[in-house]
Each structure stands twice: as C-alpha cells, then as structure tokens.
N, C-alpha and C. Protein backbone atom coordinates (compact mmCIF):
# COMPACT_ATOMS: atom_id res chain seq x y z
N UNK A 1 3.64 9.77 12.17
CA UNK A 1 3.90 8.54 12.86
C UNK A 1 4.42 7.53 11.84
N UNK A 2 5.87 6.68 12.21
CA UNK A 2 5.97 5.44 11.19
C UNK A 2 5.29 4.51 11.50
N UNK A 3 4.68 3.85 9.91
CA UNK A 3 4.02 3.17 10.12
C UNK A 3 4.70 1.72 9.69
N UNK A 4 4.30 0.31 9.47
CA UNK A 4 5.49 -0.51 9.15
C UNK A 4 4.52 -1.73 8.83
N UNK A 5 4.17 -1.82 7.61
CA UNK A 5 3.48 -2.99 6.99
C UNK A 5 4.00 -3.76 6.12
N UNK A 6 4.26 -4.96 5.99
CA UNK A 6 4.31 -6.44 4.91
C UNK A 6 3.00 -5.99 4.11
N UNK A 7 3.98 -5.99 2.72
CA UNK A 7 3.30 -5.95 1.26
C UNK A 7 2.78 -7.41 1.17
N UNK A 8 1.29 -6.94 0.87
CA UNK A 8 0.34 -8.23 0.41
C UNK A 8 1.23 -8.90 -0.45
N UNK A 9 1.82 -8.04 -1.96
CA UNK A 9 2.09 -8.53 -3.08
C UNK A 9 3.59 -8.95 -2.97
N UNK A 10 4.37 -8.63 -2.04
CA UNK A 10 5.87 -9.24 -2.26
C UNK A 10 6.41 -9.67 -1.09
N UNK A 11 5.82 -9.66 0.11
CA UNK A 11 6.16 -9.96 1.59
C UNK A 11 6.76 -9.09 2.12
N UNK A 12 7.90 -7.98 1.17
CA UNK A 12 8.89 -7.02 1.58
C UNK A 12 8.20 -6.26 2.72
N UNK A 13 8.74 -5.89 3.67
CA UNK A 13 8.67 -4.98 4.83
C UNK A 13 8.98 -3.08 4.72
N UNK A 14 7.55 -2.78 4.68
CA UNK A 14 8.27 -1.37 4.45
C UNK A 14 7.60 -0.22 5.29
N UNK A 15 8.15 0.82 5.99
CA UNK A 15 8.03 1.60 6.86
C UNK A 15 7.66 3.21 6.16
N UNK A 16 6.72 3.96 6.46
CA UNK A 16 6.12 5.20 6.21
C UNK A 16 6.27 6.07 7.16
N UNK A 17 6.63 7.25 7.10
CA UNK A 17 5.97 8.15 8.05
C UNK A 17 4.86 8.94 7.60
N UNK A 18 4.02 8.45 8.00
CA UNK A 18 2.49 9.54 7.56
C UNK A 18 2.14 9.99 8.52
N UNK A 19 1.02 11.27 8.04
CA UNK A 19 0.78 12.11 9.16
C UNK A 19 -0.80 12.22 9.65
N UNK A 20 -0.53 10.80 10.87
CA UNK A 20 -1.51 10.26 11.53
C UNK A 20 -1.23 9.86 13.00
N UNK A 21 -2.78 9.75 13.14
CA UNK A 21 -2.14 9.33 14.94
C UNK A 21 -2.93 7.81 15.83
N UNK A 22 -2.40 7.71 16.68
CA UNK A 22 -2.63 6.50 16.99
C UNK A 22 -4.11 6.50 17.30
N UNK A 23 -4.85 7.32 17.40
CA UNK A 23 -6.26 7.25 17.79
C UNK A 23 -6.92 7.29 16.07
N UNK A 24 -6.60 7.93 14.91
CA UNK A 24 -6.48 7.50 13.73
C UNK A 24 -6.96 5.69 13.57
N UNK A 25 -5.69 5.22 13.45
CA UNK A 25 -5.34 3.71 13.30
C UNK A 25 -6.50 3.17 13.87
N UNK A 26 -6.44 3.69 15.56
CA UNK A 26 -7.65 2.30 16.49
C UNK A 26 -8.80 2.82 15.55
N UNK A 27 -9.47 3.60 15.12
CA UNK A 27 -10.62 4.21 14.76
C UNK A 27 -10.89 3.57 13.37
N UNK A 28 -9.74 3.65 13.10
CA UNK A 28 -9.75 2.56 11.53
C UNK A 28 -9.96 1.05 11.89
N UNK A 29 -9.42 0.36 12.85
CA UNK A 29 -9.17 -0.45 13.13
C UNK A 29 -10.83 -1.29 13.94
N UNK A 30 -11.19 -0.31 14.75
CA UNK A 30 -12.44 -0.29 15.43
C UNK A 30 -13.46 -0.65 14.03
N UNK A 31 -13.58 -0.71 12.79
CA UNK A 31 -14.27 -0.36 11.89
C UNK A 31 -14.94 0.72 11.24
N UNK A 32 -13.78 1.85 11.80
CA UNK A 32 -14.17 2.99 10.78
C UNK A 32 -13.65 2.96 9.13
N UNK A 33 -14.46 3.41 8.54
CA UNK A 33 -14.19 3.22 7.45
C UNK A 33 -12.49 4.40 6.94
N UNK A 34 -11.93 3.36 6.08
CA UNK A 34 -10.24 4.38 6.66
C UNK A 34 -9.99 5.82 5.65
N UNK A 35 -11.14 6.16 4.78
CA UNK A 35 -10.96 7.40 4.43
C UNK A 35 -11.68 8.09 5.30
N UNK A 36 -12.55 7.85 6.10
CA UNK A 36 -13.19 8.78 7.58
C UNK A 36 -12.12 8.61 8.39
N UNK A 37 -11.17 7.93 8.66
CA UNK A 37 -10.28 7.69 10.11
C UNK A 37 -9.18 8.44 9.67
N UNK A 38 -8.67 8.43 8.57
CA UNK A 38 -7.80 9.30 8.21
C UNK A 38 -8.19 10.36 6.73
N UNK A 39 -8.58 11.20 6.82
CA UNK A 39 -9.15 12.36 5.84
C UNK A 39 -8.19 12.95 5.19
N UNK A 40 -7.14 13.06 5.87
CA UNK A 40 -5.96 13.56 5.55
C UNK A 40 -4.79 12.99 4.65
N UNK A 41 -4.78 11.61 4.52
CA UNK A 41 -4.00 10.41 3.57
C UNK A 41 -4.32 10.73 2.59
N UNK A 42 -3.52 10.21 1.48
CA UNK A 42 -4.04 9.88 0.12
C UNK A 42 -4.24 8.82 -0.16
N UNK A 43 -4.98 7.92 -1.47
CA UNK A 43 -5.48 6.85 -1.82
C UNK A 43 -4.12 6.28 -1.54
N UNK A 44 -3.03 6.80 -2.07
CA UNK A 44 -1.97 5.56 -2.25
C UNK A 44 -1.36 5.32 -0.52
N UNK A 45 -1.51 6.65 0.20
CA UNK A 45 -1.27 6.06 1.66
C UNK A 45 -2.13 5.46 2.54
N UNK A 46 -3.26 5.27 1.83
CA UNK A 46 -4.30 4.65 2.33
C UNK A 46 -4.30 3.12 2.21
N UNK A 47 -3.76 2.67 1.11
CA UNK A 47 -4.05 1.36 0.16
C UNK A 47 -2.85 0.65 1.15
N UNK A 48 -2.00 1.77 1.57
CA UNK A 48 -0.39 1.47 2.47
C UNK A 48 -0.93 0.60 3.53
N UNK A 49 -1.63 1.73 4.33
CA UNK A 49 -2.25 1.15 5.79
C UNK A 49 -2.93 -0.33 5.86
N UNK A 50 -3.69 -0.20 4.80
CA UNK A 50 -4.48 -1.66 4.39
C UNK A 50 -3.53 -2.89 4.09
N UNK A 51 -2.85 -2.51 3.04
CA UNK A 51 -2.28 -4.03 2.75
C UNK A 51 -0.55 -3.76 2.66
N UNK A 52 -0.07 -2.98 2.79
CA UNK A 52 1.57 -2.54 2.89
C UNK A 52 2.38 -2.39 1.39
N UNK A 53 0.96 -2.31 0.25
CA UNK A 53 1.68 -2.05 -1.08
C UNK A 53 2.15 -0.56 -1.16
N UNK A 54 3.04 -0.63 -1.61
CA UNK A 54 3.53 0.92 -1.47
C UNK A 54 3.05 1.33 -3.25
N UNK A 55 2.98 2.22 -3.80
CA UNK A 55 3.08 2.79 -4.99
C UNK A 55 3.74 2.21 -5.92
N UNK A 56 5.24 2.46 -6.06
CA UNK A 56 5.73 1.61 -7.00
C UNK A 56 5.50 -0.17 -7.24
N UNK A 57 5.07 -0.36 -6.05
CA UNK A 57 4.86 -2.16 -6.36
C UNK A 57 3.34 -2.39 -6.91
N UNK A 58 2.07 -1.20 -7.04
CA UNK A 58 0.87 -1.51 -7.42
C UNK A 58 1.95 -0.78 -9.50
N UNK A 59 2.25 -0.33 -9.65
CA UNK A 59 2.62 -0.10 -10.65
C UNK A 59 3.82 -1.46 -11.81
N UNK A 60 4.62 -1.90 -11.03
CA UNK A 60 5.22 -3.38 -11.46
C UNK A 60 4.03 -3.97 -11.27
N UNK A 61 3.13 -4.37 -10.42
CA UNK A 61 2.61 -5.32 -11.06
C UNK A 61 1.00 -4.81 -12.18
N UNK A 62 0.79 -3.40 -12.16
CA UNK A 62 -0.18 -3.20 -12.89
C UNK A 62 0.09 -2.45 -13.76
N UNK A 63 0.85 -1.57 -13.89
CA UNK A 63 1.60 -0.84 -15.12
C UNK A 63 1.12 0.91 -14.51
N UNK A 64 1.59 1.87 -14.82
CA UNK A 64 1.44 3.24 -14.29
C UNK A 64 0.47 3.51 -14.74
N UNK A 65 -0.81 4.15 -13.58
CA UNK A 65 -1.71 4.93 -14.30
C UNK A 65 -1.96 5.66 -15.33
N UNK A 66 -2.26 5.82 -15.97
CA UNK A 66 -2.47 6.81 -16.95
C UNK A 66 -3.59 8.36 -17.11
C-alpha cells in the first residue's frame, strides 16, 4: 500500500509503498503499539509511518550509522 507522509524534519512530502494494510495502520492508529501493528516493517519503515523521515534525511541530519 502507498503510504504518503510530511517529514517532521524538512516538510518535504514523500510517498512509500510498503507492505501493509489498511487494518495495519487503524490498529496502529487505535494505539497499537506500531512494531505489533506492523511486524513485518523495518525500523526505518517504521520511523516512516510515524513521522515521514525517510532514511536518507535521519542520516543528513545525524550522520550514517555506523
């Protein structure tokens, strides 16, 4: 499903397709906690859903994991 969130950190608008479903989202949304609502995401498509930072923008502003 695309998903389409405003980055906390730059306002930019950016769209995902991850592989989730709309009963997912409400379940997250309902107050499930969002690594139970979606098991299947990764941290960085997770962090997506939450605040719309994509990967490369937690890296400009924090420098690449190591």
């Amino acid at each position: 499903m695309k998903v389409t969130r405003t980055s906390a950190f730059t306002g930019i608008i950016h769209t995902l397709d991850l592989p989730i479903t709309d009963s997912d989202l409400r379940a997250w949304h309902e107050g499930m906690l969002i690594q139970d609502a979606c098991p299947d995401l990764s941290e960085d498509q997770r962090e997506f859903i939450m605040t719309g930072v994509t990967p490369e923008e937690w890296d400009v502003a924090f420098g690449e994991e190591e």
